[in-house]
C-alpha atoms as a PDB file:
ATOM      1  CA  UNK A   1     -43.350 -14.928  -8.631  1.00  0.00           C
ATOM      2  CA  UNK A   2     -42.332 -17.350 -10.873  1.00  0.00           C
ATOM      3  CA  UNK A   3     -40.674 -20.846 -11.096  1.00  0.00           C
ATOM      4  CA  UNK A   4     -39.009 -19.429 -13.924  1.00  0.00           C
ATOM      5  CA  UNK A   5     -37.991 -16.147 -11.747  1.00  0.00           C
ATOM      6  CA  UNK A   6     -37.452 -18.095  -8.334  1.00  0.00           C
ATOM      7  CA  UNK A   7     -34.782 -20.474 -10.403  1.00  0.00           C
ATOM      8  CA  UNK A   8     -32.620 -17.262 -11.965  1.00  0.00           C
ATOM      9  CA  UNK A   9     -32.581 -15.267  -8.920  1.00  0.00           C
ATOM     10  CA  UNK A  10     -31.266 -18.413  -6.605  1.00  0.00           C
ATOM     11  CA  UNK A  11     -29.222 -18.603  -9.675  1.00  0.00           C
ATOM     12  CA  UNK A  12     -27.577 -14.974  -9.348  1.00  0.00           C
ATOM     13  CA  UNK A  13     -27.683 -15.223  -5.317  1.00  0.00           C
ATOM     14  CA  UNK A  14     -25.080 -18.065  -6.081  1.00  0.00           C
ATOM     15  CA  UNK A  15     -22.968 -16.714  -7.741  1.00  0.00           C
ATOM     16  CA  UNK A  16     -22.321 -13.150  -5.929  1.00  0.00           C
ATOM     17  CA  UNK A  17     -22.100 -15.692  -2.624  1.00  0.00           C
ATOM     18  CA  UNK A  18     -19.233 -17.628  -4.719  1.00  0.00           C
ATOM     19  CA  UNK A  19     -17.453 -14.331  -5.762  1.00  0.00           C
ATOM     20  CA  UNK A  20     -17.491 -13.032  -2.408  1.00  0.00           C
ATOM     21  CA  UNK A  21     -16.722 -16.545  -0.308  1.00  0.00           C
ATOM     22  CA  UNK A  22     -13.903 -17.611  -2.796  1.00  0.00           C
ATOM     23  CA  UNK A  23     -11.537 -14.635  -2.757  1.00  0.00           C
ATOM     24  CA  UNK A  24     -11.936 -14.855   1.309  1.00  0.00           C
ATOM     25  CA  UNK A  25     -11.080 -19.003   1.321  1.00  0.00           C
ATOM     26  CA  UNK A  26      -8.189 -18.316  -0.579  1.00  0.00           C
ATOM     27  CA  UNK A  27      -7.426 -15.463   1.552  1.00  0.00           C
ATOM     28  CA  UNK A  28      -7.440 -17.588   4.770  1.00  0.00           C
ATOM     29  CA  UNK A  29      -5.654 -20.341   3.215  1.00  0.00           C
ATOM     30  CA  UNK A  30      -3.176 -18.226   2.161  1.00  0.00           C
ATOM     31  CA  UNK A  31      -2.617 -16.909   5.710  1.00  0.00           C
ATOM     32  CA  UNK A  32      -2.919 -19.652   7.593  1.00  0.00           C
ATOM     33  CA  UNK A  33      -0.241 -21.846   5.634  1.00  0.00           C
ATOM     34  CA  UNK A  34       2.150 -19.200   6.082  1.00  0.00           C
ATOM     35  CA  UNK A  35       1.346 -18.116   9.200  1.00  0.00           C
ATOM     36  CA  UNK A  36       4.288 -19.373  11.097  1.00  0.00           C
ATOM     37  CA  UNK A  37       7.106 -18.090   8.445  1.00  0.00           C
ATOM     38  CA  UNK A  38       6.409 -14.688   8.915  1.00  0.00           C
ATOM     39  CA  UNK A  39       8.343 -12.487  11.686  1.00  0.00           C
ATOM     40  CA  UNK A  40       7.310  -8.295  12.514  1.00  0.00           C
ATOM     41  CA  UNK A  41      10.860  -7.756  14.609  1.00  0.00           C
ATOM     42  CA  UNK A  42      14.417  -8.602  14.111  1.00  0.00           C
ATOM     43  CA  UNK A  43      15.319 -10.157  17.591  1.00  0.00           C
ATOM     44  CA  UNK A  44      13.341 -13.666  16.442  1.00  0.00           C
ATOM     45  CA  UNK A  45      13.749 -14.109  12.588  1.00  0.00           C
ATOM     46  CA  UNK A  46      15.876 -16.322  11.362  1.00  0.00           C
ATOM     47  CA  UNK A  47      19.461 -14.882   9.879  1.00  0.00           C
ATOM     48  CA  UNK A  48      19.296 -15.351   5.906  1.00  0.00           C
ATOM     49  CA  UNK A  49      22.747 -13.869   3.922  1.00  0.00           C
ATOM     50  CA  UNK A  50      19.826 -12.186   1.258  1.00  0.00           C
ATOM     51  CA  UNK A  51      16.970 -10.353   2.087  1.00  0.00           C
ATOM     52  CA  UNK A  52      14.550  -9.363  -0.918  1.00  0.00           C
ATOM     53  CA  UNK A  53      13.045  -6.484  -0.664  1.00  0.00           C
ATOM     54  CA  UNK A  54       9.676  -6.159  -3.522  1.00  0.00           C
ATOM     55  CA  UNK A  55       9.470  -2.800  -5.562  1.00  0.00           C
ATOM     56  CA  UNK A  56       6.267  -0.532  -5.507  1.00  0.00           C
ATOM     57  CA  UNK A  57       5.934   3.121  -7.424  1.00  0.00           C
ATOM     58  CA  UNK A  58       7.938   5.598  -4.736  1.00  0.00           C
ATOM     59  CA  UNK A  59       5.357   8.158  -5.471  1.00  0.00           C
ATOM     60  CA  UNK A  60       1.204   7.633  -5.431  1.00  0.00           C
ATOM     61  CA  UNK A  61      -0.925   8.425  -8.379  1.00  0.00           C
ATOM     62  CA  UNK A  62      -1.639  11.489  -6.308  1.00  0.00           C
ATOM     63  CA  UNK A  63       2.513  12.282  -6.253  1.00  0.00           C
ATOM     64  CA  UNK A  64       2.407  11.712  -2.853  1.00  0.00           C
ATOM     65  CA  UNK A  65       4.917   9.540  -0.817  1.00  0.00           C
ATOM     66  CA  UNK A  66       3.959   6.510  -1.279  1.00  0.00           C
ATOM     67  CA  UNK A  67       4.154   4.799   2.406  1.00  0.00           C
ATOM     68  CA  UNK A  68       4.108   1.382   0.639  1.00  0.00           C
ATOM     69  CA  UNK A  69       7.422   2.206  -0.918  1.00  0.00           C
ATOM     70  CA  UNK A  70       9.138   3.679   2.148  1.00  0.00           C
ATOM     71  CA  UNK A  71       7.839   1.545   5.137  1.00  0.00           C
ATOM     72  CA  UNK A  72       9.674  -1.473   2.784  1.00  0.00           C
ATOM     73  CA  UNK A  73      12.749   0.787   2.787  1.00  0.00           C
ATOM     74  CA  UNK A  74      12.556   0.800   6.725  1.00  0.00           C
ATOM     75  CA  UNK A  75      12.505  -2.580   7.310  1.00  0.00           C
ATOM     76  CA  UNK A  76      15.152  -3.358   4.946  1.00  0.00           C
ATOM     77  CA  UNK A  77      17.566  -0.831   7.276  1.00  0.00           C
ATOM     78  CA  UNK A  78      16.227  -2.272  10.555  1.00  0.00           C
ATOM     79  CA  UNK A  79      17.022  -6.372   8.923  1.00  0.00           C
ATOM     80  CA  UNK A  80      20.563  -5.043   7.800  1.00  0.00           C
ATOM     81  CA  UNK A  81      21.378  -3.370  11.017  1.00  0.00           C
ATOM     82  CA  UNK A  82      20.562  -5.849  13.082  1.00  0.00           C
ATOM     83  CA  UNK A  83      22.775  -8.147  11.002  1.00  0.00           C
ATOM     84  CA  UNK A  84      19.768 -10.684   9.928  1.00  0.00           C
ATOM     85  CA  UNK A  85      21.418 -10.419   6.734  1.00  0.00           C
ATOM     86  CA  UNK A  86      24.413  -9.693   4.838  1.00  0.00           C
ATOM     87  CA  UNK A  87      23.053  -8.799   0.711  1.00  0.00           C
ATOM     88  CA  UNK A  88      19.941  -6.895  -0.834  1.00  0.00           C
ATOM     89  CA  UNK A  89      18.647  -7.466  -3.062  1.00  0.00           C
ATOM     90  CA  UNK A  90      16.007  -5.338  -4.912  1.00  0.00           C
ATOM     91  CA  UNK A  91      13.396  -6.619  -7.129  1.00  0.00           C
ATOM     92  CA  UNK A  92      11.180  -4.125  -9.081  1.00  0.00           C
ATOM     93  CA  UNK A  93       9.710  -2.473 -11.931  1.00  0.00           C
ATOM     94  CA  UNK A  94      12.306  -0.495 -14.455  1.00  0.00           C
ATOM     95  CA  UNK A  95       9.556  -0.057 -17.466  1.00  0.00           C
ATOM     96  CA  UNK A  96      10.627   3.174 -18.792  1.00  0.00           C
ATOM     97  CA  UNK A  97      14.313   4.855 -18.902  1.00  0.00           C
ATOM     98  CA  UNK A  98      12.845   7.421 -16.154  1.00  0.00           C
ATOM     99  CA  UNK A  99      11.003   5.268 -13.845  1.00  0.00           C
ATOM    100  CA  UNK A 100      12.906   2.688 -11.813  1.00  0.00           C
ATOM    101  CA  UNK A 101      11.553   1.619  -8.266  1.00  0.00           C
ATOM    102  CA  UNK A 102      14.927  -0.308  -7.956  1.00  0.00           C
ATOM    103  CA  UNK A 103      17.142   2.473  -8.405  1.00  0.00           C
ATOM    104  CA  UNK A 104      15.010   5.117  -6.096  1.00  0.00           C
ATOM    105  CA  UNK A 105      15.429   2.258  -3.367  1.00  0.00           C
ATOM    106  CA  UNK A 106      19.099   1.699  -3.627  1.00  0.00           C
ATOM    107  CA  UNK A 107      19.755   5.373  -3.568  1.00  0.00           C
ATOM    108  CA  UNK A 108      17.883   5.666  -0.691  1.00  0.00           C
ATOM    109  CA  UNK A 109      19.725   2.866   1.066  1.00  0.00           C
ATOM    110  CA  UNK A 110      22.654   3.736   0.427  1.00  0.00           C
ATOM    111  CA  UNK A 111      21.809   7.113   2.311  1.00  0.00           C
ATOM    112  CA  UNK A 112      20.862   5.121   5.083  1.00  0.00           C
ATOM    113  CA  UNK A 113      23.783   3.518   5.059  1.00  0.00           C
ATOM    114  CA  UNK A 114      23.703   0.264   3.796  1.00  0.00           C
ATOM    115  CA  UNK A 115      27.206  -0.313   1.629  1.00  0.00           C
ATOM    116  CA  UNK A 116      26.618   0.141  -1.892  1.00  0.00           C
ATOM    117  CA  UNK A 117      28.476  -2.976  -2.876  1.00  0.00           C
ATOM    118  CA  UNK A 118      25.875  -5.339  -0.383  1.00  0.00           C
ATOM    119  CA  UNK A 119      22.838  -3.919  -2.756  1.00  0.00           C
ATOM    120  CA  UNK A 120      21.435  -6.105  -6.062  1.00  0.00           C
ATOM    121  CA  UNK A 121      19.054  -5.367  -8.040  1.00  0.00           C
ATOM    122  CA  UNK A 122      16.562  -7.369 -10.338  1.00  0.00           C
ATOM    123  CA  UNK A 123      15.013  -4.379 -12.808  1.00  0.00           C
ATOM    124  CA  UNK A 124      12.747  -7.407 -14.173  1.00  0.00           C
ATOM    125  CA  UNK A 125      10.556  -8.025 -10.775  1.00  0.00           C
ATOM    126  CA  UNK A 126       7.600  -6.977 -12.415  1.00  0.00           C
ATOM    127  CA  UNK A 127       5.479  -8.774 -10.590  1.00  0.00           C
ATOM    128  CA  UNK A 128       5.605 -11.207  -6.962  1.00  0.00           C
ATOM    129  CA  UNK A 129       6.009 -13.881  -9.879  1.00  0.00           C
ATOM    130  CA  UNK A 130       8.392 -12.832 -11.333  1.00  0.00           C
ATOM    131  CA  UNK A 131      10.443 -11.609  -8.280  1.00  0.00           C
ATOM    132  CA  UNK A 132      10.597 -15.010  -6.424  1.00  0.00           C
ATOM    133  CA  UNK A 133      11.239 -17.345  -9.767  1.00  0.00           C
ATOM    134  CA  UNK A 134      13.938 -14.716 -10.918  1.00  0.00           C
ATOM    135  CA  UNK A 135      15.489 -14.693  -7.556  1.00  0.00           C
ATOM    136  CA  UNK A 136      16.322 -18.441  -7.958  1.00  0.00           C
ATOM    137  CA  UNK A 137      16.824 -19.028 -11.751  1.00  0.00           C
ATOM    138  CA  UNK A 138      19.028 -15.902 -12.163  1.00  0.00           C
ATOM    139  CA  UNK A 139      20.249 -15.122  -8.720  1.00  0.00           C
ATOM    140  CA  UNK A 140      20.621 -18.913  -7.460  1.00  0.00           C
ATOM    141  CA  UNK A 141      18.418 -17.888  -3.922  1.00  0.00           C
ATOM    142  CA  UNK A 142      16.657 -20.982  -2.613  1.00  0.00           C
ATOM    143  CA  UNK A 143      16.950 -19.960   1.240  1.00  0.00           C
ATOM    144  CA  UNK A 144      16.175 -16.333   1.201  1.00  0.00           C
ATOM    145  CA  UNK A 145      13.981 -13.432   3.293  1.00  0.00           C
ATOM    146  CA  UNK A 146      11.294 -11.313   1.895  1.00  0.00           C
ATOM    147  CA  UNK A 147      10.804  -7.780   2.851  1.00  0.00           C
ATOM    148  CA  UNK A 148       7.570  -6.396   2.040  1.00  0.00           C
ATOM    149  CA  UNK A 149       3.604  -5.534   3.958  1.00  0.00           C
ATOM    150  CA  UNK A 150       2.478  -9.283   5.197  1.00  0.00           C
ATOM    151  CA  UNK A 151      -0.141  -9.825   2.412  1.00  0.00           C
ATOM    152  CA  UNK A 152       2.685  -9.655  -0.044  1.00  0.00           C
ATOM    153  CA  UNK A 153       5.071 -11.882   2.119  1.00  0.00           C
ATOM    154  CA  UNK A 154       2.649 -14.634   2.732  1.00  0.00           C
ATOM    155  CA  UNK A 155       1.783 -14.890  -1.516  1.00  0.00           C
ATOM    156  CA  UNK A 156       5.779 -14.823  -1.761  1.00  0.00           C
ATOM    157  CA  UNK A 157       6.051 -17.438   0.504  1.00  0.00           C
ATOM    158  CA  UNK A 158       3.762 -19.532  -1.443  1.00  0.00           C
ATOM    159  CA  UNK A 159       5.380 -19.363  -4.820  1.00  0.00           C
ATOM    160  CA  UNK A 160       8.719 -19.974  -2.753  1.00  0.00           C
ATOM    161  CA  UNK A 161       7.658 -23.418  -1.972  1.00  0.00           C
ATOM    162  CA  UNK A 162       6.026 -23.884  -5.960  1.00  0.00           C
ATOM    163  CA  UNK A 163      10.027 -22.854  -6.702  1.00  0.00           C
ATOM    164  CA  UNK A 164      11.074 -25.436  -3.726  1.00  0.00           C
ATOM    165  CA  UNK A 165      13.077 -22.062  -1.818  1.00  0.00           C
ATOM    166  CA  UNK A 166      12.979 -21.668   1.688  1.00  0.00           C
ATOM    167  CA  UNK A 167      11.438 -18.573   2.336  1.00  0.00           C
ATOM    168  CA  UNK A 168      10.480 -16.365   5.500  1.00  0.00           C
ATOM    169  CA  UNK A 169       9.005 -12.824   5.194  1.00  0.00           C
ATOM    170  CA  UNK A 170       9.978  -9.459   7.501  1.00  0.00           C
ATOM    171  CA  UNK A 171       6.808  -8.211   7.444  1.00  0.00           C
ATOM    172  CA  UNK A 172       7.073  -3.945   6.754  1.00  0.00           C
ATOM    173  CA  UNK A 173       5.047  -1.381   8.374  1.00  0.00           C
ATOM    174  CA  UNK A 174       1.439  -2.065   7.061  1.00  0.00           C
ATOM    175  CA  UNK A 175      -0.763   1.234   5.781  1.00  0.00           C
ATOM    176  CA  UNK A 176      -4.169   2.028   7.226  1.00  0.00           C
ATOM    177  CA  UNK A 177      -6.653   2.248   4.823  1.00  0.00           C
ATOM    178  CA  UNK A 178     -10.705   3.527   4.746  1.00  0.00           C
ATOM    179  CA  UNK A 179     -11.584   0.378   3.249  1.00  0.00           C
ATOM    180  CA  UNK A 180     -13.646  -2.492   5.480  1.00  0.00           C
ATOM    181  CA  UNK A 181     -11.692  -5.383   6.259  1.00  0.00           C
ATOM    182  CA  UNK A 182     -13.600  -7.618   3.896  1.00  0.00           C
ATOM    183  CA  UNK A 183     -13.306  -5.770   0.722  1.00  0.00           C
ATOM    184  CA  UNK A 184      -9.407  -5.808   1.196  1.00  0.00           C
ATOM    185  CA  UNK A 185      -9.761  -9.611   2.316  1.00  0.00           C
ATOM    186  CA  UNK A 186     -12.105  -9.995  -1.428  1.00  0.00           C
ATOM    187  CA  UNK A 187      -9.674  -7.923  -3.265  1.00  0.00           C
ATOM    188  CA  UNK A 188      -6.464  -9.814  -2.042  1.00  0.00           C
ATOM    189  CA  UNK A 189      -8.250 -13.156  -2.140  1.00  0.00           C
ATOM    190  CA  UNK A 190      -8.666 -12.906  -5.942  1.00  0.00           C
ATOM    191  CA  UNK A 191      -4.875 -11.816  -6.272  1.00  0.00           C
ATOM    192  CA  UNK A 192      -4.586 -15.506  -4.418  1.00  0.00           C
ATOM    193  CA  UNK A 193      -7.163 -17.114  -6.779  1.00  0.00           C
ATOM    194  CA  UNK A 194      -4.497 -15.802  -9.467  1.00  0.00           C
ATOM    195  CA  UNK A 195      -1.367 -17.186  -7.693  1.00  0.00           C
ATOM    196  CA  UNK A 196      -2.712 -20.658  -7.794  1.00  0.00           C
ATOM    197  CA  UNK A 197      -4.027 -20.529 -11.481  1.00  0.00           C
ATOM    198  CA  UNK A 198      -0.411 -18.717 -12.666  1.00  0.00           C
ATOM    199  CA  UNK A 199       1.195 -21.716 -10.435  1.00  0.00           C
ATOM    200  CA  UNK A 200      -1.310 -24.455 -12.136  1.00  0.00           C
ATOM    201  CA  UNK A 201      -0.448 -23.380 -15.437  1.00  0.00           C
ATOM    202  CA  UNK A 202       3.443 -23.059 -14.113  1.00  0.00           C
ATOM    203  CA  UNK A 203       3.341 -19.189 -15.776  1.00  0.00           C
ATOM    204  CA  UNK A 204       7.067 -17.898 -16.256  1.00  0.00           C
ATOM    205  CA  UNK A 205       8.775 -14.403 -15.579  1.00  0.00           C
ATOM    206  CA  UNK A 206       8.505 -12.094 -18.180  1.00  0.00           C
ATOM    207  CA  UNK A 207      12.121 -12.057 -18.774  1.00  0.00           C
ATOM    208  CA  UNK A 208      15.075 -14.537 -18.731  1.00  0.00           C
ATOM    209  CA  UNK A 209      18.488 -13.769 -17.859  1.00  0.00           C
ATOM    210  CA  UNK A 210      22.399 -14.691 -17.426  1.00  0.00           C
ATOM    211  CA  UNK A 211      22.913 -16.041 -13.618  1.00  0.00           C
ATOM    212  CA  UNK A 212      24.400 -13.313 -11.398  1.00  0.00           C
ATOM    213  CA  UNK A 213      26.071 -14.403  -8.350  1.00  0.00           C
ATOM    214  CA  UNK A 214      25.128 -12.427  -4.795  1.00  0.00           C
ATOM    215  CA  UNK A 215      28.584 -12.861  -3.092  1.00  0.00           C
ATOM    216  CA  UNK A 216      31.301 -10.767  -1.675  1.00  0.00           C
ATOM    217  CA  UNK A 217      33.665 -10.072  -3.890  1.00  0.00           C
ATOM    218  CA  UNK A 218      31.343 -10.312  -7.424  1.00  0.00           C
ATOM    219  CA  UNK A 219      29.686  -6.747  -7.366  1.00  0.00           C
ATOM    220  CA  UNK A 220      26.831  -6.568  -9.907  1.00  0.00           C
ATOM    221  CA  UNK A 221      26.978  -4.663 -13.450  1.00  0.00           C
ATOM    222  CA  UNK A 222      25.193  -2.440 -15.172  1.00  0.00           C
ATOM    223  CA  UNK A 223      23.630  -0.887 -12.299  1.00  0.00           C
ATOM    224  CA  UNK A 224      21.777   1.492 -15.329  1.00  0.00           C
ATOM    225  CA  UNK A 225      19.740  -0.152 -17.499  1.00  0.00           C
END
C-alpha cells in the first residue's frame, strides 16, 4: 500500500471516529450538566405554579398511538394532582388548520380532569427552541417545569439557562426502542451539537407574539387558531 493510500484512509478513519465521538461528548455533557435538575416522581420535585408540557404528533406515521404523545399527557396529570403545580401550559406544533398537538392535549386533559381554565397553550412551539424562548418572551416564565421523556428535558434545561430561566424537568414515561444504545446516544448527540450552534448564533423562534399572562383570573383567547 501506498503513502499516498495509508495518508487518505487514516484520513477517512478520522473522521467517522469524529462523527461518532462528537455526537456522544455532547451527549454526556448534556446529561451530566443537567443531571441534578431532573426529577422521575412527584414526592421530591420542586413545586413550580407552570409546568410545560412539549408537543409531539398524537398519532405515529404508522397511525398508531403515539406513546411519546400520551406518556407526556400522564405525567402532566400525575404533576397537577399532586399539586406540583397550579397552570399548563402546552407548547406545540399547530401547522395546518387540522393538525394541532396542542389542542389534542388539552382535550385530553381536560378529560382527565385538569380545569380547563388552568390550561395555556403556545400553537408556535415548533421546536424545543422555540418552546423555552417563547415561554419567557411571550408568557413571562423564567422559573418554570418541563414535562417531557428526559432527553428532551435535559436540552430544555440547557436553553433555559441560555434564556437565564430556572428550569427543572418531570421526566415522562420513556419508550423502549430496538435501537442500540449508542445509535440513540449518536442520533441525540447531534440534536445537542445543534443546540449549541442555534445558541452560538443566538437563533430566534419562528414566531413573535403579544405577552400573555398565565394567572388566575386572565384566561387565554383564541383557544382556535
Amino acid at each position: 500500500m501506498t503513502k499516498k493510500k495509508k495518508k487518505i484512509i487514516s484520513i477517512v478513519i478520522a473522521i467517522i471516529t469524529s462523527l461518532i465521538l462528537i455526537p456522544i461528548c455532547f451527549y454526556k455533557f448534556v446529561e451530566s450538566k443537567t443531571a441534578d435538575r431532573l426529577y422521575d416522581d412527584t414526592k421530591s420535585i420542586p413545586y413550580n405554579e407552570v409546568g410545560m408540557v412539549l408537543g409531539t404528533n398524537p398519532k405515529t406515521k404508522y397511525g398508531n398511538n403515539n406513546p411519546y404523545f400520551y406518556y407526556r399527557v400522564d405525567a402532566v396529570e400525575k404533576l397537577y394532582k399532586a399539586k406540583k403545580i397550579k397552570f399548563v401550559l402546552i407548547s406545540g406544533d399547530n401547522k395546518t388548520k387540522d393538525y394541532s398537538e396542542p389542542d389534542v392535549m388539552r382535550s385530553i386533559l381536560i378529560k382527565r380532569g385538569i380545569p380547563a381554565d388552568v390550561i395555556y397553550i403556545d400553537y408556535a412551539g415548533f421546536r424545543t427552541l422555540d418552546s423555552v424562548v417563547r415561554a419567557k418572551n411571550i408568557f413571562g416564565q423564567t422559573k418554570m417545569t418541563v414535562i417531557s421523556q428526559k432527553f428532551h428535558n435535559e436540552r430544555s434545561i440547557v436553553l433555559g439557562e441560555w434564556q437565564d430561566m430556572e428550569l427543572v424537568g418531570f421526566n415522562a414515561k420513556d419508550v423502549e426502542v430496538k435501537r442500540s444504545k449508542y445509535k440513540i446516544m449518536i442520533r441525540e448527540g447531534y440534536a445537542r451539537v445543534k443546540l449549541y450552534l442555534d445558541m452560538l448564533v443566538g437563533k430566534k423562534p419562528h414566531f413573535g407574539g403579544e405577552p400573555i399572562k398565565i394567572a388566575v383570573g386572565h384566561p387565554q383567547k383564541e383557544l382556535n387558531k
